[in-house]
PDB file of N, CA and C in Angstrom:
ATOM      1  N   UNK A   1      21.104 -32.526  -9.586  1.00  0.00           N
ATOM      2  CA  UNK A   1      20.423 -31.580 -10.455  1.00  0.00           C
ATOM      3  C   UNK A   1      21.330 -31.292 -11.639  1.00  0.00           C
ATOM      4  N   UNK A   2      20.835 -31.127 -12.812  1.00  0.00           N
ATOM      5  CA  UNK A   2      21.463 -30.906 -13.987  1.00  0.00           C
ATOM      6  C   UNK A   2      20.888 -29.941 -14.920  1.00  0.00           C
ATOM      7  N   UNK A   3      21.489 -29.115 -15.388  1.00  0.00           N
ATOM      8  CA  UNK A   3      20.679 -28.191 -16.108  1.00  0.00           C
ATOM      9  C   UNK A   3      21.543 -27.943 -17.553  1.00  0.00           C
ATOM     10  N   UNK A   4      20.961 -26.943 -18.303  1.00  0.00           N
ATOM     11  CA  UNK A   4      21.900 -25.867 -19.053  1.00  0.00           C
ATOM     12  C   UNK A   4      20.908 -25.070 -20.163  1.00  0.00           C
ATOM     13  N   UNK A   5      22.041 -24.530 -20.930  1.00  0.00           N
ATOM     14  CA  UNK A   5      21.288 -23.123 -21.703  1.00  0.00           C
ATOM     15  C   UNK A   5      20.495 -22.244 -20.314  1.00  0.00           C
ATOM     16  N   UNK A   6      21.356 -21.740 -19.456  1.00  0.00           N
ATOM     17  CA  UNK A   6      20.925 -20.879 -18.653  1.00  0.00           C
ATOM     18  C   UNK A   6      21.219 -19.662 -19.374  1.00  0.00           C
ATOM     19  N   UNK A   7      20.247 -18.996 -18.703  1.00  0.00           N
ATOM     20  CA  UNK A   7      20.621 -17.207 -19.444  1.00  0.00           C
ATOM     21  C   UNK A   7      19.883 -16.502 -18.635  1.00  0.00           C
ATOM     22  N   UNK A   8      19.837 -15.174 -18.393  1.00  0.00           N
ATOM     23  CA  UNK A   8      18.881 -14.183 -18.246  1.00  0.00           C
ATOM     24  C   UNK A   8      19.228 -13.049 -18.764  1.00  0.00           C
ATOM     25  N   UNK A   9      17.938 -12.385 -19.057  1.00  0.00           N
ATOM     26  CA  UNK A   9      17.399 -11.367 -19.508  1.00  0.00           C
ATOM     27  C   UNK A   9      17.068 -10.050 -18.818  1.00  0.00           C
ATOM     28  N   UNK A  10      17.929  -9.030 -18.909  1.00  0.00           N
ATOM     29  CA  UNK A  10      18.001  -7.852 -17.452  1.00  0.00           C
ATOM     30  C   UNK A  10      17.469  -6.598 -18.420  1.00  0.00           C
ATOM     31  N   UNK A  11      16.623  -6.104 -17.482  1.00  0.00           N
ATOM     32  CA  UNK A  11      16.361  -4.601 -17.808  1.00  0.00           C
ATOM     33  C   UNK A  11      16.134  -3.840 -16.875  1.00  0.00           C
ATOM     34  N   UNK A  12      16.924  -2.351 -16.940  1.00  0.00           N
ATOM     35  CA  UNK A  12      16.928  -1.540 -15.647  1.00  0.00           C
ATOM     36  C   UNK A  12      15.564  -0.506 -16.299  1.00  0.00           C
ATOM     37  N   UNK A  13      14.918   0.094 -15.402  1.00  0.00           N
ATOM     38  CA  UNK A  13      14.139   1.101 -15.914  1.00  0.00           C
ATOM     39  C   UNK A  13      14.933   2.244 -15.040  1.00  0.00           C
ATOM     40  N   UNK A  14      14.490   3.095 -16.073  1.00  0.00           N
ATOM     41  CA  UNK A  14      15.459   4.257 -15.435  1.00  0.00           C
ATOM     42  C   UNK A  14      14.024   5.800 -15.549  1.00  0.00           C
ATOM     43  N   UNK A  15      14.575   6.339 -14.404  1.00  0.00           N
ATOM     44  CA  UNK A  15      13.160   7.646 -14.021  1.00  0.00           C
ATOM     45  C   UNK A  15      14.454   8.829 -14.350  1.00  0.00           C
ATOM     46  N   UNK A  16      13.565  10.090 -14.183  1.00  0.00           N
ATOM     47  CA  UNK A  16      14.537  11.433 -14.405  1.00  0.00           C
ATOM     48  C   UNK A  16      13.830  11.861 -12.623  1.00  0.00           C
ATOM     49  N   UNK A  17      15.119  11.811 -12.198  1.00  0.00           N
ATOM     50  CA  UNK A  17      14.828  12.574 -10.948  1.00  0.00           C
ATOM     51  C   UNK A  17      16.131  14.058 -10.231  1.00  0.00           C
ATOM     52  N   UNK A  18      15.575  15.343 -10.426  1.00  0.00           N
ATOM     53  CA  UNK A  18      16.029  16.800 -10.822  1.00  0.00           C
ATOM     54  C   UNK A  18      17.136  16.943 -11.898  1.00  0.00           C
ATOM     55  N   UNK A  19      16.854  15.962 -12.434  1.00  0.00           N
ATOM     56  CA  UNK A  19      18.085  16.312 -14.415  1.00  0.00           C
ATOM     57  C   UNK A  19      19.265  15.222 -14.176  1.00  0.00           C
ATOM     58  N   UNK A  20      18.934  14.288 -13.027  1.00  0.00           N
ATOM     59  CA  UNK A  20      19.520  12.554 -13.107  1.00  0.00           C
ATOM     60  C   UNK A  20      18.859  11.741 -13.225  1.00  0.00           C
ATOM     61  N   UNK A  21      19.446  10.901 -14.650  1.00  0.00           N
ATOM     62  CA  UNK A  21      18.861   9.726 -14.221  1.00  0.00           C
ATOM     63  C   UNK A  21      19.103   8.990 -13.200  1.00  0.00           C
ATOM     64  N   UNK A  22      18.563   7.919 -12.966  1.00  0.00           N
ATOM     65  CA  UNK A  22      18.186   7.103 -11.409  1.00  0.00           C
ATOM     66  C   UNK A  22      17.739   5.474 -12.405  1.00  0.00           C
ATOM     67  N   UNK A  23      18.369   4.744 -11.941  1.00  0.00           N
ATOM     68  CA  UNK A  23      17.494   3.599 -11.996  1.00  0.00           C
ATOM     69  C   UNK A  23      17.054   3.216 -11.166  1.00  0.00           C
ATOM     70  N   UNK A  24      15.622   2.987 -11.166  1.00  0.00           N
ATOM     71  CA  UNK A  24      14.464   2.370 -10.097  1.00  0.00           C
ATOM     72  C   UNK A  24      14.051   0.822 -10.025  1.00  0.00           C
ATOM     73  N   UNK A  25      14.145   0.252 -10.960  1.00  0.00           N
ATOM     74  CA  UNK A  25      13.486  -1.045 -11.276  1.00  0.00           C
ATOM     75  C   UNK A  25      14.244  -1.745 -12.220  1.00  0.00           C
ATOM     76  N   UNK A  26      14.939  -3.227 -11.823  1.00  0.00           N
ATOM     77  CA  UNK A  26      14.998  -4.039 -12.510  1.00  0.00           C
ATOM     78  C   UNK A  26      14.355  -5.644 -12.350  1.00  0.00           C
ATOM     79  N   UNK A  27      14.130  -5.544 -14.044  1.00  0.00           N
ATOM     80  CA  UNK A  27      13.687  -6.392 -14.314  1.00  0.00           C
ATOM     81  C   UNK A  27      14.401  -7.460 -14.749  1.00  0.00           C
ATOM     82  N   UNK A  28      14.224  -9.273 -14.275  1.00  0.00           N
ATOM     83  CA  UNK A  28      14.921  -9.879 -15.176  1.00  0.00           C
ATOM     84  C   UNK A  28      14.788 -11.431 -15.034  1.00  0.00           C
ATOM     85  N   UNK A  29      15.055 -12.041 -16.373  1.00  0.00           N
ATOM     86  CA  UNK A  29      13.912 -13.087 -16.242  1.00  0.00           C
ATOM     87  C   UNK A  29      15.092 -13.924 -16.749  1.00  0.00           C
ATOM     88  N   UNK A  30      14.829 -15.501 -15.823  1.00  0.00           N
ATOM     89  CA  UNK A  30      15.977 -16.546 -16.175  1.00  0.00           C
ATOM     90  C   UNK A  30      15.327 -17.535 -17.298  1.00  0.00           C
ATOM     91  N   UNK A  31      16.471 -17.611 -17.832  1.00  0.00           N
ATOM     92  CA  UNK A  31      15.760 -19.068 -18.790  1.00  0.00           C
ATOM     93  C   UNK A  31      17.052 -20.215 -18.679  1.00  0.00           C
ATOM     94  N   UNK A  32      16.432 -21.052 -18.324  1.00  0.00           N
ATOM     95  CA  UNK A  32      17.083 -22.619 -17.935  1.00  0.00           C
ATOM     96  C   UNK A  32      16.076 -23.841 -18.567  1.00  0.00           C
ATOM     97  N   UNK A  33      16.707 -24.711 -19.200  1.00  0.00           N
ATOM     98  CA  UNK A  33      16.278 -26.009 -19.457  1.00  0.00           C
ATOM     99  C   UNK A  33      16.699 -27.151 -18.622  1.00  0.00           C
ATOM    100  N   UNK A  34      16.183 -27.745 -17.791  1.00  0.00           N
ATOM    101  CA  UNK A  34      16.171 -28.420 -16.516  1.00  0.00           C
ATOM    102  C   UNK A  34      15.052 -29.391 -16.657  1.00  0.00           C
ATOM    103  N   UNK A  35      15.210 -30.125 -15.824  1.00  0.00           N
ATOM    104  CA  UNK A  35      14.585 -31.689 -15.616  1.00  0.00           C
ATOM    105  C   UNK A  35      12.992 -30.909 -14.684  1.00  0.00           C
ATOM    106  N   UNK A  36      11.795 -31.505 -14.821  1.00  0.00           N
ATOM    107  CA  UNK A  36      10.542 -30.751 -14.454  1.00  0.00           C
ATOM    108  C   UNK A  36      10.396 -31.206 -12.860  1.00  0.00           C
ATOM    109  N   UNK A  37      11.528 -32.468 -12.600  1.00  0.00           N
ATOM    110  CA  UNK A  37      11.736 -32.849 -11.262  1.00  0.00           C
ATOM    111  C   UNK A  37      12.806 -31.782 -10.069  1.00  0.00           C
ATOM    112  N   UNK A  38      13.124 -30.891 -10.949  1.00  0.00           N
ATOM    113  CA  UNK A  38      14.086 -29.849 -10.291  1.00  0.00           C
ATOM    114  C   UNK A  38      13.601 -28.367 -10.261  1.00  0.00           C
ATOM    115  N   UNK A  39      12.274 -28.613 -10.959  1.00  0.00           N
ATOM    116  CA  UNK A  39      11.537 -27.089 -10.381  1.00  0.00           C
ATOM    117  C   UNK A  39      11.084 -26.199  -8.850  1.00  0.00           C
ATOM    118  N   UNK A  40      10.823 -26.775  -8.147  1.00  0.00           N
ATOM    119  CA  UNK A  40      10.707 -26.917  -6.386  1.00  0.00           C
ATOM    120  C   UNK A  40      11.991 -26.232  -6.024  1.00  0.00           C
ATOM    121  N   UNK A  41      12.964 -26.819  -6.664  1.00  0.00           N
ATOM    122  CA  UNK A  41      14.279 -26.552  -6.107  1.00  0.00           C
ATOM    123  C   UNK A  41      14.857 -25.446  -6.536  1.00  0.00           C
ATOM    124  N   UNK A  42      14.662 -25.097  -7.808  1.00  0.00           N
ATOM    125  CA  UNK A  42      14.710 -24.123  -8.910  1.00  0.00           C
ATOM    126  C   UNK A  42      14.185 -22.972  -8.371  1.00  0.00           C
ATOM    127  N   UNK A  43      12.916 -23.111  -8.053  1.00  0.00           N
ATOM    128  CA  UNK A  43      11.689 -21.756  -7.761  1.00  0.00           C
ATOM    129  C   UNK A  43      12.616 -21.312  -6.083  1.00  0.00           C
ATOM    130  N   UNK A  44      13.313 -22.033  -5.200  1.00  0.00           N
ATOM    131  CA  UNK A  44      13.702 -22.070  -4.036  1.00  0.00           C
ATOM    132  C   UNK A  44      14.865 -21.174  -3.927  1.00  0.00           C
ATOM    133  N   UNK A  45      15.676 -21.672  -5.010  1.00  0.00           N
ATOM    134  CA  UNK A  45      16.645 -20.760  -5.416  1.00  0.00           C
ATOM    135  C   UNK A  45      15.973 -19.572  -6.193  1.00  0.00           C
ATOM    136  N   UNK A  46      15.448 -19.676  -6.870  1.00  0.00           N
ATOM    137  CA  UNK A  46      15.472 -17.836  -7.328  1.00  0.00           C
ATOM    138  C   UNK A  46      14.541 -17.176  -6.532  1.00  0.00           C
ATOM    139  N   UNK A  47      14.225 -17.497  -4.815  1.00  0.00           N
ATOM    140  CA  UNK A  47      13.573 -16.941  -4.092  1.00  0.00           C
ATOM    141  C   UNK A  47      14.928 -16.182  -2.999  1.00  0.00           C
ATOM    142  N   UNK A  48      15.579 -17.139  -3.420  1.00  0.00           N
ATOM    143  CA  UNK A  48      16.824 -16.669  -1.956  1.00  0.00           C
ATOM    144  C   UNK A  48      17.986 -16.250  -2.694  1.00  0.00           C
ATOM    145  N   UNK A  49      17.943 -16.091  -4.116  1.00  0.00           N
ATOM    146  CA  UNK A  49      19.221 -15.994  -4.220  1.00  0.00           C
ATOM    147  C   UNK A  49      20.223 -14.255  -4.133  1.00  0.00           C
ATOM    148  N   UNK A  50      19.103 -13.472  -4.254  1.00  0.00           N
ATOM    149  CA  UNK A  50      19.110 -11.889  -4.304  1.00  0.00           C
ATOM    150  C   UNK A  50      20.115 -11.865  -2.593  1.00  0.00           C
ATOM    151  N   UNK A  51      19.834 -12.484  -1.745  1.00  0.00           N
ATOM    152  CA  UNK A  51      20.097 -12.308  -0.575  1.00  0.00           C
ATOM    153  C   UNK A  51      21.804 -13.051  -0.234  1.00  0.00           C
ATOM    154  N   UNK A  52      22.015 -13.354  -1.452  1.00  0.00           N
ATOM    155  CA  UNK A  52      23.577 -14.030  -1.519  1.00  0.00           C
ATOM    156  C   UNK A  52      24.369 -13.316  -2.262  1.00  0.00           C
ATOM    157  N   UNK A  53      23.411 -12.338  -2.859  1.00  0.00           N
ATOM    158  CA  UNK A  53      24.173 -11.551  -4.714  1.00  0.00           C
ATOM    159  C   UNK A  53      25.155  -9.895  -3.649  1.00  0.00           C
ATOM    160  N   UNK A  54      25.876  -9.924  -4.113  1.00  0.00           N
ATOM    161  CA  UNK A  54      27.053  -8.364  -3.464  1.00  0.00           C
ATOM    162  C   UNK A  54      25.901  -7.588  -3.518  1.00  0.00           C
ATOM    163  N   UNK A  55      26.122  -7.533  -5.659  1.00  0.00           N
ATOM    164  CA  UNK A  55      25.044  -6.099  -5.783  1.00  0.00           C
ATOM    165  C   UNK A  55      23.961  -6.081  -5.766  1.00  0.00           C
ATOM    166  N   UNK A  56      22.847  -6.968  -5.444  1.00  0.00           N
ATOM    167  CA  UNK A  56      21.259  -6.899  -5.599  1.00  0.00           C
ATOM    168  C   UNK A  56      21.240  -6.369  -3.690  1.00  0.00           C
ATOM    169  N   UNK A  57      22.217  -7.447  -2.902  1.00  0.00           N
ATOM    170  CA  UNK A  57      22.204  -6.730  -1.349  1.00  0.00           C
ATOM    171  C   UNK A  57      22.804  -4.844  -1.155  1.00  0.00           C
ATOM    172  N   UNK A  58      23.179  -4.967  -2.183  1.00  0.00           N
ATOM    173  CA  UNK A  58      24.104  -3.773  -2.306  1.00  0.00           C
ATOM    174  C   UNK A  58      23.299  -1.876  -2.577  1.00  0.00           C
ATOM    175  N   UNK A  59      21.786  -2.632  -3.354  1.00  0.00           N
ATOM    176  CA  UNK A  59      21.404  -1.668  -3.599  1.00  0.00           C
ATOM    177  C   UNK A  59      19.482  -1.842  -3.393  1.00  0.00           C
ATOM    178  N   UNK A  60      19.470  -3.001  -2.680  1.00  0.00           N
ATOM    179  CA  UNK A  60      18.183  -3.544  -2.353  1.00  0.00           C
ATOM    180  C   UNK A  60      17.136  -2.504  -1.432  1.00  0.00           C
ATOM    181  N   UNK A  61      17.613  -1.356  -0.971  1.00  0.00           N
ATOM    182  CA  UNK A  61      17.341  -0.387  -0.201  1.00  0.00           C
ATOM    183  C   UNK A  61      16.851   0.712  -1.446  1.00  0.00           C
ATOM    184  N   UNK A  62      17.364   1.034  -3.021  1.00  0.00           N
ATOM    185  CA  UNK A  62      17.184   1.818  -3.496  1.00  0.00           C
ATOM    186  C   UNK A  62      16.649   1.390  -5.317  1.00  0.00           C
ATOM    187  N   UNK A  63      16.954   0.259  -5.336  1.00  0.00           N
ATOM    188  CA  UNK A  63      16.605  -0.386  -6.759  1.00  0.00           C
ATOM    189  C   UNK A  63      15.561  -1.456  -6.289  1.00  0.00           C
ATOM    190  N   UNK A  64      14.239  -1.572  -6.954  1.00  0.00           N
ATOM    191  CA  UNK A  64      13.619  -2.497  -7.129  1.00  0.00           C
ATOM    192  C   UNK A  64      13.975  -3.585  -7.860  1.00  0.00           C
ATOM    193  N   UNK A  65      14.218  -5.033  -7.205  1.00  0.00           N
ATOM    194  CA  UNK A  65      14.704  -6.129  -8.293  1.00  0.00           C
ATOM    195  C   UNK A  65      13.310  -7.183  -8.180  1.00  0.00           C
ATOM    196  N   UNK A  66      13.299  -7.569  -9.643  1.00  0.00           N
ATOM    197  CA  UNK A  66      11.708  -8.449  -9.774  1.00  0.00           C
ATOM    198  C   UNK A  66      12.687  -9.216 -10.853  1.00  0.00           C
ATOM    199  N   UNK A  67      12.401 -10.958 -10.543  1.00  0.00           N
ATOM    200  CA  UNK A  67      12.848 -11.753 -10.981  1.00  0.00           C
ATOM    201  C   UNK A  67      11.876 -12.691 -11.334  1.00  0.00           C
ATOM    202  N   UNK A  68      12.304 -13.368 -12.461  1.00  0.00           N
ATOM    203  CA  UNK A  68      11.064 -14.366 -13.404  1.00  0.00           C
ATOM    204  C   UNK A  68      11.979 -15.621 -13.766  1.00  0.00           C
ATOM    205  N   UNK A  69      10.936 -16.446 -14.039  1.00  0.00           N
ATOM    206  CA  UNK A  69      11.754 -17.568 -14.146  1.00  0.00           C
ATOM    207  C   UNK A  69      11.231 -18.131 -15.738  1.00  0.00           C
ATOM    208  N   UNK A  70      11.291 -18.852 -16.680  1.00  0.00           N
ATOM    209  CA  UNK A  70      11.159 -19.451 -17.807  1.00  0.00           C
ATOM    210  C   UNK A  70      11.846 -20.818 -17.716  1.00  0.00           C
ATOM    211  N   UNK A  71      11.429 -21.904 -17.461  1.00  0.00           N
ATOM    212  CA  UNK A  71      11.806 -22.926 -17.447  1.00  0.00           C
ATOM    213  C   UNK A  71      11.478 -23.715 -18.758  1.00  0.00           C
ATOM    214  N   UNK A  72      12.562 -24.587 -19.650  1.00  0.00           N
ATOM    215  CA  UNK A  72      12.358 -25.525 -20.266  1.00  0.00           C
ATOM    216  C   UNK A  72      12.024 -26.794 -20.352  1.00  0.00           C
ATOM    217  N   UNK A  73      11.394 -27.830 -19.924  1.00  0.00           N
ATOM    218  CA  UNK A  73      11.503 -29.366 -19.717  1.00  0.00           C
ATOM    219  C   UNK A  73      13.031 -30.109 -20.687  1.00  0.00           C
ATOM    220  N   UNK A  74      13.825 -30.379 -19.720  1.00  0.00           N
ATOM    221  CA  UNK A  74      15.435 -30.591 -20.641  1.00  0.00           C
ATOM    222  C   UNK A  74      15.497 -32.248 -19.859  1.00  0.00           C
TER     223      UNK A  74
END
């Protein structure tokens, strides 16, 4: 597998809960240019990968994480 120009794009949403903020929800979307024969594998990984990450396991009980993918044909 070969890729590049990886990146992503993160946004926390943040609520007021009794005069703290809190972040509740992040959002964040990958962009990779990759071969269209390595998508399967691609979509596989950004299904499991939250479950390997410190901090997404770290706070997966109190932050919503929603992940997107943007693939290029490279």
């Amino acid at each position: 597998m070969s890729f590049s120009d990886l990146r992503a794009d993160t946004v926390g949403e943040v609520e007021v809960e009794g005069k703290v903020l809190v972040v509740k929800r992040i959002r964040q979307v990958f962009h990779l240019t990759a071969s269209e024969d390595d998508r399967d594998t691609i979509n596989c990984v950004l299904e499991v990968y939250a479950d390997s990450c410190p901090v997404a396991r770290s706070v997966k009980d109190s932050i919503e994480i929603m992940s997107g993918l943007e693939m290029n044909a490279g």
